[in-house]
PDB file of N, CA and C in Angstrom:
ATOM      1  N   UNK A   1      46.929  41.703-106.260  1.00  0.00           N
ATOM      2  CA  UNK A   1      47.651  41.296-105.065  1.00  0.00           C
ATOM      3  C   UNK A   1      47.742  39.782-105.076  1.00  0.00           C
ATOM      4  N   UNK A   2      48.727  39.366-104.765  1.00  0.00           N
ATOM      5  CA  UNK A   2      49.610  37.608-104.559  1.00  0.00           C
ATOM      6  C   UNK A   2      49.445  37.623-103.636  1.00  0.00           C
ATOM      7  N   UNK A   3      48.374  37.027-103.031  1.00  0.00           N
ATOM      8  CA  UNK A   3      48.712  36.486-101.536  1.00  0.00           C
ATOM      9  C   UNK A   3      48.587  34.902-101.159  1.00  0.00           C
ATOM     10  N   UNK A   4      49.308  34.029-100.615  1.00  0.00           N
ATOM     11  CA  UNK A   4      49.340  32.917-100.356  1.00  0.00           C
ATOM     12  C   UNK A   4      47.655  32.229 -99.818  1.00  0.00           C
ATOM     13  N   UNK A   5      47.138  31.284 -99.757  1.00  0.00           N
ATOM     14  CA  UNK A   5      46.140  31.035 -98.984  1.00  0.00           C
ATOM     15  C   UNK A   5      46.160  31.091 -97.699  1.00  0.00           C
ATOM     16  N   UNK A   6      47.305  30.480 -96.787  1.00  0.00           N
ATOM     17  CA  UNK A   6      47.499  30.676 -95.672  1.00  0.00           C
ATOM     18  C   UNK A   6      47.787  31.941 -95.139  1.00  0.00           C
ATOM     19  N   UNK A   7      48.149  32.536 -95.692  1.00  0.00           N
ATOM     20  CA  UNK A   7      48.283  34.476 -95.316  1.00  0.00           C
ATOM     21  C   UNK A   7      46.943  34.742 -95.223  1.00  0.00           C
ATOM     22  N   UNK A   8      45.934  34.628 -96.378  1.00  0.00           N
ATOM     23  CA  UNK A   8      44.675  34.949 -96.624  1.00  0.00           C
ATOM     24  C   UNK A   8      43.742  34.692 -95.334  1.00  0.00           C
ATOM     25  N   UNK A   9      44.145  33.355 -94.853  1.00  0.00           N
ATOM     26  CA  UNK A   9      43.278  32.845 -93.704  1.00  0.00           C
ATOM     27  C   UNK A   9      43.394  32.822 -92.367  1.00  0.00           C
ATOM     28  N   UNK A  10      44.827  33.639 -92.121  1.00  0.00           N
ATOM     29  CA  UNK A  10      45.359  34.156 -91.242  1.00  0.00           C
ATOM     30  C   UNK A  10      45.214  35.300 -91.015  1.00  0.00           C
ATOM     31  N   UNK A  11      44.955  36.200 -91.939  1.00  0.00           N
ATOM     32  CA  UNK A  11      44.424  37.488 -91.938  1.00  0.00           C
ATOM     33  C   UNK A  11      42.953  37.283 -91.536  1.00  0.00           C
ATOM     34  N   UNK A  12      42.037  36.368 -92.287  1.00  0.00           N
ATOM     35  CA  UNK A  12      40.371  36.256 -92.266  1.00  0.00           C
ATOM     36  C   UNK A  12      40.284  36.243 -91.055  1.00  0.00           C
ATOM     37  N   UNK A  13      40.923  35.362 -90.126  1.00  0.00           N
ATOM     38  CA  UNK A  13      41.029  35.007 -88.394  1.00  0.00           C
ATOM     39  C   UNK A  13      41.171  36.280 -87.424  1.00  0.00           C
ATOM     40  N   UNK A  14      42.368  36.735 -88.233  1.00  0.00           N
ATOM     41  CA  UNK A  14      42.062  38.018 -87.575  1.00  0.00           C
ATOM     42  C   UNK A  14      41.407  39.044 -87.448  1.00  0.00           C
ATOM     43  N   UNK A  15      41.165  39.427 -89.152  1.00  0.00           N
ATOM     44  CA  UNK A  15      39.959  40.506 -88.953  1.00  0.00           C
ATOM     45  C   UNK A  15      38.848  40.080 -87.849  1.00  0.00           C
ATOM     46  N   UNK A  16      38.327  38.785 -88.411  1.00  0.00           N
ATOM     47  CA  UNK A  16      36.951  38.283 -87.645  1.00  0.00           C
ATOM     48  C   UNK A  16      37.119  38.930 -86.131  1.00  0.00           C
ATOM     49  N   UNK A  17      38.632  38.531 -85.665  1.00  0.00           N
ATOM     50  CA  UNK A  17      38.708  38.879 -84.219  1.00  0.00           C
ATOM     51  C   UNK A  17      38.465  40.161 -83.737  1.00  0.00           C
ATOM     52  N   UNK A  18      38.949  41.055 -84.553  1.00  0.00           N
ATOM     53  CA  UNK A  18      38.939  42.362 -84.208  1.00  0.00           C
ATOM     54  C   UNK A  18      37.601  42.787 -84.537  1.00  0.00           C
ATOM     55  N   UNK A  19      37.401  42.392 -85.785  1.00  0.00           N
ATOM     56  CA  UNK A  19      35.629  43.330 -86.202  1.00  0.00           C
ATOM     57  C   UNK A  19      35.052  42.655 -84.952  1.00  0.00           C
ATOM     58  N   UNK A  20      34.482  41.339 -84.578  1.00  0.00           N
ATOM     59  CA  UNK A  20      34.206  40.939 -83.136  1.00  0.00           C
ATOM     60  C   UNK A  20      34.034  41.841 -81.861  1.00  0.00           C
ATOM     61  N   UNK A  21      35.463  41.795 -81.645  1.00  0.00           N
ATOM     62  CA  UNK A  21      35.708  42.489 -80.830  1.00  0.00           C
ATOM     63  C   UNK A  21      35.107  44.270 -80.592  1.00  0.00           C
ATOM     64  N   UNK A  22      35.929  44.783 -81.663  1.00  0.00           N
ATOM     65  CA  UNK A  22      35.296  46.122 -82.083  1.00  0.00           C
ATOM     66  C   UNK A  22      33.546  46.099 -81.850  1.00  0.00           C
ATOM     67  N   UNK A  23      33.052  45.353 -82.522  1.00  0.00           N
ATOM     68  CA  UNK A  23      31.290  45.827 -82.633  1.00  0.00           C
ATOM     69  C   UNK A  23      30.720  44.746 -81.239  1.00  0.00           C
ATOM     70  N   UNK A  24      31.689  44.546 -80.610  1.00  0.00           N
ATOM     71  CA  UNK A  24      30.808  43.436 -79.863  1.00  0.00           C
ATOM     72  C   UNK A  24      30.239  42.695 -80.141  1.00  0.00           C
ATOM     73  N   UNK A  25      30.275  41.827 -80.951  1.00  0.00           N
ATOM     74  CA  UNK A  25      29.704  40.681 -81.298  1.00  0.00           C
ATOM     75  C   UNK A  25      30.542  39.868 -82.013  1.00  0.00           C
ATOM     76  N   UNK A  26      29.707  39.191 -82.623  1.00  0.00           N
ATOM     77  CA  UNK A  26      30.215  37.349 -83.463  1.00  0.00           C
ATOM     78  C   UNK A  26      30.126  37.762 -85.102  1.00  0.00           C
ATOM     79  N   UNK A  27      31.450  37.871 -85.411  1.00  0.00           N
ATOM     80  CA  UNK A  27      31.962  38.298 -86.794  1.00  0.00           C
ATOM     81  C   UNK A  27      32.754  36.780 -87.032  1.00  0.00           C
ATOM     82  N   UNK A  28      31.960  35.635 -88.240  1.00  0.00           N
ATOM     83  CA  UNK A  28      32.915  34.970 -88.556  1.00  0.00           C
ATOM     84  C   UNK A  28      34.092  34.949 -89.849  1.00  0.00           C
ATOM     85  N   UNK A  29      35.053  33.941 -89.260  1.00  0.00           N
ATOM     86  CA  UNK A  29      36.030  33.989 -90.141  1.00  0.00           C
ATOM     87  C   UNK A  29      35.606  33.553 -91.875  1.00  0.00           C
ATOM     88  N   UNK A  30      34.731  32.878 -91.548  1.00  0.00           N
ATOM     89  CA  UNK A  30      33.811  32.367 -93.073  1.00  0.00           C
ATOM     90  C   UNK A  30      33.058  33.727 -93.576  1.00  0.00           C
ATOM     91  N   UNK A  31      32.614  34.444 -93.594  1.00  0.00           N
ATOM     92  CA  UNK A  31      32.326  35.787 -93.588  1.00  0.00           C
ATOM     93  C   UNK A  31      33.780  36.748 -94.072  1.00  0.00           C
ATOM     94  N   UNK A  32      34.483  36.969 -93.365  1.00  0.00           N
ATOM     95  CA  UNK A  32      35.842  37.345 -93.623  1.00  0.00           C
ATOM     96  C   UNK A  32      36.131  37.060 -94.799  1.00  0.00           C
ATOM     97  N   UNK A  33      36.422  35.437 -94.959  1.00  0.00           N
ATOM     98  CA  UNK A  33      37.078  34.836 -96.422  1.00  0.00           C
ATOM     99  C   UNK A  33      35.942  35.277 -97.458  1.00  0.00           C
ATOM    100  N   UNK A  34      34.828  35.692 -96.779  1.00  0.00           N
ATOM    101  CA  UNK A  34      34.196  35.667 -98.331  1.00  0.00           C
ATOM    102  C   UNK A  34      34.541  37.257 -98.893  1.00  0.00           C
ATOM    103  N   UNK A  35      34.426  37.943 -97.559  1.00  0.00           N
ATOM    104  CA  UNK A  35      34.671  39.724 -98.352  1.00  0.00           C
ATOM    105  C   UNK A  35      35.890  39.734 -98.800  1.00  0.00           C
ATOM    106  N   UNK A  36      36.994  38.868 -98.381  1.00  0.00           N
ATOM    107  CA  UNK A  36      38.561  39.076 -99.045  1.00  0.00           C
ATOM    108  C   UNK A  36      38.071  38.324-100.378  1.00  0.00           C
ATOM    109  N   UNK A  37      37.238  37.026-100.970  1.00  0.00           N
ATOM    110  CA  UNK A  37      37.712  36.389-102.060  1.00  0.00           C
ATOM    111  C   UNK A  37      36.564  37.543-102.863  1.00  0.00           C
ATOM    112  N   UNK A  38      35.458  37.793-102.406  1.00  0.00           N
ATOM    113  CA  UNK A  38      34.818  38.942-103.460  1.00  0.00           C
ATOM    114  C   UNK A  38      35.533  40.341-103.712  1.00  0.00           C
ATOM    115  N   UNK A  39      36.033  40.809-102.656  1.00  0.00           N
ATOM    116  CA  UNK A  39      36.990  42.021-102.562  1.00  0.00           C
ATOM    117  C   UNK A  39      38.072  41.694-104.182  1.00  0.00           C
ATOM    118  N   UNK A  40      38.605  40.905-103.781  1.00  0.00           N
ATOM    119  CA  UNK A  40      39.722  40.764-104.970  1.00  0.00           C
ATOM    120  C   UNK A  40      39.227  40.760-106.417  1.00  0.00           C
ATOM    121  N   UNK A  41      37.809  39.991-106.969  1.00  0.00           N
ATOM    122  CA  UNK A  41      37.076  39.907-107.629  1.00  0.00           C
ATOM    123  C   UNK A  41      37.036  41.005-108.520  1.00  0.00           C
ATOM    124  N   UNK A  42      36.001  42.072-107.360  1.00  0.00           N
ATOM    125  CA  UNK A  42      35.321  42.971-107.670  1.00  0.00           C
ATOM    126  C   UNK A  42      36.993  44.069-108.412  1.00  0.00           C
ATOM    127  N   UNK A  43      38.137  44.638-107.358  1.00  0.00           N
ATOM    128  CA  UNK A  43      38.981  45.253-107.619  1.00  0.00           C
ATOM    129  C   UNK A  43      39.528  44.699-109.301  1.00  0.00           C
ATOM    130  N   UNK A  44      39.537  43.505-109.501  1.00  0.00           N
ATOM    131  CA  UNK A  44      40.310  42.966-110.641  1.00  0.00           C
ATOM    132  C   UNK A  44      39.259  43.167-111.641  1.00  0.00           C
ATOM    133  N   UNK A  45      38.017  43.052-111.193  1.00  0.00           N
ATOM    134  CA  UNK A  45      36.784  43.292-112.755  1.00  0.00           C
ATOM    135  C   UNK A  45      36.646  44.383-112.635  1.00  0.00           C
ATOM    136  N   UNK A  46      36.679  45.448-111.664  1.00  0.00           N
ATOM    137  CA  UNK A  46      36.621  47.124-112.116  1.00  0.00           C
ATOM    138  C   UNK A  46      37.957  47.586-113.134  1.00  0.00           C
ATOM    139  N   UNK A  47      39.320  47.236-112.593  1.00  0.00           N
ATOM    140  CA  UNK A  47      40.360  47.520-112.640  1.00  0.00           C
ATOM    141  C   UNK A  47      40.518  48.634-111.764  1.00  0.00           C
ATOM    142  N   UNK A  48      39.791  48.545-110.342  1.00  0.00           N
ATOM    143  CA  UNK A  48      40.201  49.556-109.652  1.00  0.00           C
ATOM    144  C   UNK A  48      40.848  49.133-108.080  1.00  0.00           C
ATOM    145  N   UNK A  49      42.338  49.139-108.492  1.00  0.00           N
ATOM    146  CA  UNK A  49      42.770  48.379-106.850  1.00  0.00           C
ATOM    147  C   UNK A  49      42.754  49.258-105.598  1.00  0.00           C
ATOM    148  N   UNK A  50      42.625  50.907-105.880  1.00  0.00           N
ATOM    149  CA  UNK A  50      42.390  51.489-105.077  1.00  0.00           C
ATOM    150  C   UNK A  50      41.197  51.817-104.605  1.00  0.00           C
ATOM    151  N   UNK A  51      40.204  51.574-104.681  1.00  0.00           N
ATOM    152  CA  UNK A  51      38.709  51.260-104.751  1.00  0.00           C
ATOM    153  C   UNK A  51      38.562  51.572-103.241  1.00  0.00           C
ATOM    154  N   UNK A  52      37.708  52.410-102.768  1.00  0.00           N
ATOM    155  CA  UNK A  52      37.608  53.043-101.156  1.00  0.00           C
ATOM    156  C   UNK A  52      36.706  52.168-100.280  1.00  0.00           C
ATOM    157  N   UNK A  53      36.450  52.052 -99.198  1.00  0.00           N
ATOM    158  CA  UNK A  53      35.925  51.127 -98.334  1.00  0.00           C
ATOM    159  C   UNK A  53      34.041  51.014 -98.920  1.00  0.00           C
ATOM    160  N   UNK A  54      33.725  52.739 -99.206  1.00  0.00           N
ATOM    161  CA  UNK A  54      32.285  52.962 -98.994  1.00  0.00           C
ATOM    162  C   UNK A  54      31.985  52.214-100.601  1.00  0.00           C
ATOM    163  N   UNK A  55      32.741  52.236-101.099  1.00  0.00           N
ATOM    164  CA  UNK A  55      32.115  51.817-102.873  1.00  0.00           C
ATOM    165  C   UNK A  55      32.252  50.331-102.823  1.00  0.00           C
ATOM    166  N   UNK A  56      33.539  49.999-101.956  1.00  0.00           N
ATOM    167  CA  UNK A  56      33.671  48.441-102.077  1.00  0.00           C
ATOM    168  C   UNK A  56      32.582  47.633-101.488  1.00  0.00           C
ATOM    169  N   UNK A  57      31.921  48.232-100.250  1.00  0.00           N
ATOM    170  CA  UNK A  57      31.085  47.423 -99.634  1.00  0.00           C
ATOM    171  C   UNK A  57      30.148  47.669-100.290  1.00  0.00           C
ATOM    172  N   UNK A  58      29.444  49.006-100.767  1.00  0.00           N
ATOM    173  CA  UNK A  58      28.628  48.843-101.812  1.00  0.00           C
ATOM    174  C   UNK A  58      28.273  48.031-102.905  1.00  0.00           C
ATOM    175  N   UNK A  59      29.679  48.060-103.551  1.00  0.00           N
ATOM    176  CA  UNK A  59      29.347  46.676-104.423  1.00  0.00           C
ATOM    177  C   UNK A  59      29.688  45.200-104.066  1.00  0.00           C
ATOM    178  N   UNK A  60      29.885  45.279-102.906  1.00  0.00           N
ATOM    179  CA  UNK A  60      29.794  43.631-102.023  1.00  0.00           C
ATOM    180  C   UNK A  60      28.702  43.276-101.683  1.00  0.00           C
ATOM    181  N   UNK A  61      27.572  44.386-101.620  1.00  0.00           N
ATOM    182  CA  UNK A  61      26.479  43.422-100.470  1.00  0.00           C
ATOM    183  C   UNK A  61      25.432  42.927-101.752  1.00  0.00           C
ATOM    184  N   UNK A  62      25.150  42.750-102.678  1.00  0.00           N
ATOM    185  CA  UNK A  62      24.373  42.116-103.653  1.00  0.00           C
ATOM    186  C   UNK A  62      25.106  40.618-103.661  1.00  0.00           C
ATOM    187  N   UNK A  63      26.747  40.594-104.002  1.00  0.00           N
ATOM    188  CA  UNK A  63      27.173  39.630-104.227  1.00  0.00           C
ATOM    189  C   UNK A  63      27.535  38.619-103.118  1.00  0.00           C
ATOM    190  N   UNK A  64      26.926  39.347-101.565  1.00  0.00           N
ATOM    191  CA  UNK A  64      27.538  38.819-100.523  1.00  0.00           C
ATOM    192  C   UNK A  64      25.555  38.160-100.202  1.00  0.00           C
ATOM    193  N   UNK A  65      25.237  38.703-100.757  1.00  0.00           N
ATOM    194  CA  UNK A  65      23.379  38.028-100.706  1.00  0.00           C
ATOM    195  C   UNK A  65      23.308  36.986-101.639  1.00  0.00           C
ATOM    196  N   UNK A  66      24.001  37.319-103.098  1.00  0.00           N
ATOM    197  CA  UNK A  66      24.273  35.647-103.804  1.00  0.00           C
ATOM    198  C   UNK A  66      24.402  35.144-103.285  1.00  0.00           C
ATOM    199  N   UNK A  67      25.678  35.041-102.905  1.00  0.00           N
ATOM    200  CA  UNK A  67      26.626  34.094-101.701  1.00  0.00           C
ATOM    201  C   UNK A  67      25.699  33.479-100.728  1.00  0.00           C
ATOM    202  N   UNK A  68      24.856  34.070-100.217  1.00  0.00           N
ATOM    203  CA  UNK A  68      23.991  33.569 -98.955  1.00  0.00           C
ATOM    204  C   UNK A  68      24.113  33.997 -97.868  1.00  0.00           C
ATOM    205  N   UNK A  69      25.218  34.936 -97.682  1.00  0.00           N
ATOM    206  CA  UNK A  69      25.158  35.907 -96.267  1.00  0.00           C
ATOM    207  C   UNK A  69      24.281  36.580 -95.848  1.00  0.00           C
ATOM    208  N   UNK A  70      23.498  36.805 -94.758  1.00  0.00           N
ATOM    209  CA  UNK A  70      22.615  36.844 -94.265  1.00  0.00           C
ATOM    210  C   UNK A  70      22.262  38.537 -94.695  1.00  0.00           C
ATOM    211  N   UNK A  71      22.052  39.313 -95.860  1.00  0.00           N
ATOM    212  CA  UNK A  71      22.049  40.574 -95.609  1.00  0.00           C
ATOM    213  C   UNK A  71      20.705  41.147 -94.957  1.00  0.00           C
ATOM    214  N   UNK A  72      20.901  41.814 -94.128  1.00  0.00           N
ATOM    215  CA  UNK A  72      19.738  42.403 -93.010  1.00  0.00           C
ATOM    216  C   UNK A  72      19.834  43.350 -91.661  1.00  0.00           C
ATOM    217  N   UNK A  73      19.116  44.609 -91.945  1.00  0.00           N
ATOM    218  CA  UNK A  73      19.481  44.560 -90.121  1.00  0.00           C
ATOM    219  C   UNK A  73      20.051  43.452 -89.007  1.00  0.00           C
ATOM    220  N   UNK A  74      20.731  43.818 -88.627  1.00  0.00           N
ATOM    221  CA  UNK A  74      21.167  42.698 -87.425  1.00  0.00           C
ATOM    222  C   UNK A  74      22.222  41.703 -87.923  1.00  0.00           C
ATOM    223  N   UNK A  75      22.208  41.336 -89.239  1.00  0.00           N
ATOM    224  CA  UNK A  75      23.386  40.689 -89.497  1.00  0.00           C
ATOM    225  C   UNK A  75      24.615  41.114 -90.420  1.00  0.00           C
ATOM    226  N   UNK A  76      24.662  41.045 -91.830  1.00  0.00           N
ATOM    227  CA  UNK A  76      25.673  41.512 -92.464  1.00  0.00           C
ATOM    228  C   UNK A  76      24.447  42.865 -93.283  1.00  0.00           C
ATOM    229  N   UNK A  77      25.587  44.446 -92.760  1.00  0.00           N
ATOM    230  CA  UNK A  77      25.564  45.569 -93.184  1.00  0.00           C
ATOM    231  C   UNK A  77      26.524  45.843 -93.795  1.00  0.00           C
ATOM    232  N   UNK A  78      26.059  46.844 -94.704  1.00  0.00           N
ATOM    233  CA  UNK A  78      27.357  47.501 -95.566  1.00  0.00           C
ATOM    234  C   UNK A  78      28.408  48.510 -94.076  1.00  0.00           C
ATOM    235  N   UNK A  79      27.973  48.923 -92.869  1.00  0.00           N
ATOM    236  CA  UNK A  79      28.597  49.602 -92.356  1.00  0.00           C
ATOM    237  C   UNK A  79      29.800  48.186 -91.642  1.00  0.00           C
ATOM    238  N   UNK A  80      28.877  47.049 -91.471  1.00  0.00           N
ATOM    239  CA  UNK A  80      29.895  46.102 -90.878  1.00  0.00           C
ATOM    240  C   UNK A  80      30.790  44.959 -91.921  1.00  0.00           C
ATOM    241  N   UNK A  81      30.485  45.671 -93.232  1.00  0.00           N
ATOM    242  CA  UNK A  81      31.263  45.168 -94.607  1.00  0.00           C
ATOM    243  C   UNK A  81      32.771  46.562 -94.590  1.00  0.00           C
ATOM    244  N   UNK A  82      32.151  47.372 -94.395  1.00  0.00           N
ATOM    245  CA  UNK A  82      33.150  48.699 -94.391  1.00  0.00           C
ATOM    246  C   UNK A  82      33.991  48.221 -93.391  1.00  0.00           C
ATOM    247  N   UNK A  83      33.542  47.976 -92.246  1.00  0.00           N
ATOM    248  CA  UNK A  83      34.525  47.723 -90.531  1.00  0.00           C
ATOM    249  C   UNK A  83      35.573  46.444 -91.135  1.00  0.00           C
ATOM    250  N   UNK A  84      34.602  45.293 -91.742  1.00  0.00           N
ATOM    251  CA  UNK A  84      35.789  44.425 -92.383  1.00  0.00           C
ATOM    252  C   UNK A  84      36.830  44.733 -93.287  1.00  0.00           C
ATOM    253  N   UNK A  85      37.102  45.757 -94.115  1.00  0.00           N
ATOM    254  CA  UNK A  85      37.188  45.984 -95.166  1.00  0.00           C
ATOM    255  C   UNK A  85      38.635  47.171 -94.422  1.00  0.00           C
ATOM    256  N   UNK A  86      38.364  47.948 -93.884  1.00  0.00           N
ATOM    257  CA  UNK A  86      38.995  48.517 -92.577  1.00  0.00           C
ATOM    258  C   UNK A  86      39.986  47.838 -91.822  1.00  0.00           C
ATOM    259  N   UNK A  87      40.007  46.306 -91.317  1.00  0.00           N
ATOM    260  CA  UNK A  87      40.517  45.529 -90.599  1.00  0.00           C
ATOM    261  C   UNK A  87      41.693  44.963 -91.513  1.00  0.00           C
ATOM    262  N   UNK A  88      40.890  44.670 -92.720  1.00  0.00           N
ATOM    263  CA  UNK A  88      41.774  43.807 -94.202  1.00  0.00           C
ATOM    264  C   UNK A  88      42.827  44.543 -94.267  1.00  0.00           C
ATOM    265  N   UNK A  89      42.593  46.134 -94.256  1.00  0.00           N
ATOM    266  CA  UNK A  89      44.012  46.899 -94.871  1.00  0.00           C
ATOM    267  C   UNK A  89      44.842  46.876 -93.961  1.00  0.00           C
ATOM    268  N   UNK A  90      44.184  46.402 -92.844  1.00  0.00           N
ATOM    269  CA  UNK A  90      45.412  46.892 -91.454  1.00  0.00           C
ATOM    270  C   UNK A  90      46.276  45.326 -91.156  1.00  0.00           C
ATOM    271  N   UNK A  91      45.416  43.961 -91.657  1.00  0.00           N
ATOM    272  CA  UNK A  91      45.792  42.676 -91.408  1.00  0.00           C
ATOM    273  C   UNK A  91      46.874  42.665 -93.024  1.00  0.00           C
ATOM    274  N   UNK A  92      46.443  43.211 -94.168  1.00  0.00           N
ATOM    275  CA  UNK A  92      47.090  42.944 -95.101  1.00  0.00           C
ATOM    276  C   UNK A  92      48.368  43.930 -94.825  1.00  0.00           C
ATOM    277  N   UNK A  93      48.751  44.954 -93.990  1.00  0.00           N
ATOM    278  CA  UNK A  93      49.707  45.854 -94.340  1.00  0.00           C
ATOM    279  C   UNK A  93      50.674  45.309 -92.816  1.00  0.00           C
ATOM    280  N   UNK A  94      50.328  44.790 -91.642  1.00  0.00           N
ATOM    281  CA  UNK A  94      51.126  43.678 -90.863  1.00  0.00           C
ATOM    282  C   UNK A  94      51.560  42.579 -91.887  1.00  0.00           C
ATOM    283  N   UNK A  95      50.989  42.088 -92.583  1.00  0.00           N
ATOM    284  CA  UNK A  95      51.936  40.832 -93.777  1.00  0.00           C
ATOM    285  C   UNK A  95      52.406  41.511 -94.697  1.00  0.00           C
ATOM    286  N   UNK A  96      52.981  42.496 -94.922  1.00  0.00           N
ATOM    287  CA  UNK A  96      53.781  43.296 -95.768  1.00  0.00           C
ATOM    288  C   UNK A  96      53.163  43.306 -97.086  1.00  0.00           C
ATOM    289  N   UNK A  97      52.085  43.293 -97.269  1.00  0.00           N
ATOM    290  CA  UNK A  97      51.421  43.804 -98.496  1.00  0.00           C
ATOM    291  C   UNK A  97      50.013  44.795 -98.030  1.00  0.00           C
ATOM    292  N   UNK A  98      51.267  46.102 -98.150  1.00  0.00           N
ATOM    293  CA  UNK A  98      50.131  47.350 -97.516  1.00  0.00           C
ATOM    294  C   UNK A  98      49.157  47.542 -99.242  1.00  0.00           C
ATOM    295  N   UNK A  99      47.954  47.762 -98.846  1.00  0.00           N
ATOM    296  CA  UNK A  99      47.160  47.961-100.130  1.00  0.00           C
ATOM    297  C   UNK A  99      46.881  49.624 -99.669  1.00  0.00           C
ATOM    298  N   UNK A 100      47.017  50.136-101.110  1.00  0.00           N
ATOM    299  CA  UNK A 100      46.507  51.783-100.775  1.00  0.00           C
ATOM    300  C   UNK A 100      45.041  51.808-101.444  1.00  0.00           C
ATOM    301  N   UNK A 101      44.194  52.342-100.727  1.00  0.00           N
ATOM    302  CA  UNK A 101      43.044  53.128-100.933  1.00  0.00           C
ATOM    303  C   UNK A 101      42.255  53.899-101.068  1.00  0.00           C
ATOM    304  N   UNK A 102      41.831  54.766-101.780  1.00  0.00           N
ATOM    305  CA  UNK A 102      41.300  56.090-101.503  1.00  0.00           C
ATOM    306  C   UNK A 102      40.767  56.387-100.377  1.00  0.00           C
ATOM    307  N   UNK A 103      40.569  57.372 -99.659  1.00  0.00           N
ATOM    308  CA  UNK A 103      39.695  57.936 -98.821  1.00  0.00           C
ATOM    309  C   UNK A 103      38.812  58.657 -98.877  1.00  0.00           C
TER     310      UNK A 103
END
């Protein structure tokens, strides 16, 4: 997927808002950008672009603990990596690049 940076960070803004919103709490946009720039990563080194929410966050939260995101009860979960991940397809398919995914 080609997506501009400013699309990218316009989308990150939004997910944040909605996962936020959705779980009640403080989902940041720095958080966001990181599951979209590992998301793309991971899809391009599997070669799997259809890659389903539960496997993607699976293999996000090791690389999202590199990163330094807080993984732990209470802060970044694979169920609130899934909710982002959820938000992405719905922010990426409003900017006309719907991504398909397994279910």
């Amino acid at each position: 997927m080609n997506l501009d940076e400013a699309t990218l960070k316009e989308c990150a803004d939004w997910v944040a808002e909605q996962v936020s919103e959705e779980l009640g709490g403080f989902v940041s946009s720095e958080l966001v950008d990181l599951v979209i720039e590992l998301d793309l990563v991971v899809r391009s080194e599997l070669n799997d672009p259809r890659m389903d929410h539960k496997a993607m966050a699976s293999a996000l939260m090791p690389r999202l603990e590199e990163a330094g995101a807080p993984v732990k009860p209470g802060a970044v979960t694979q169920p609130l990596v899934e909710e982002i991940l959820y938000w992405l397809d719905e922010a990426l398919a409003m900017a006309g690049h719907v991504r398909e995914v397994r279910r």
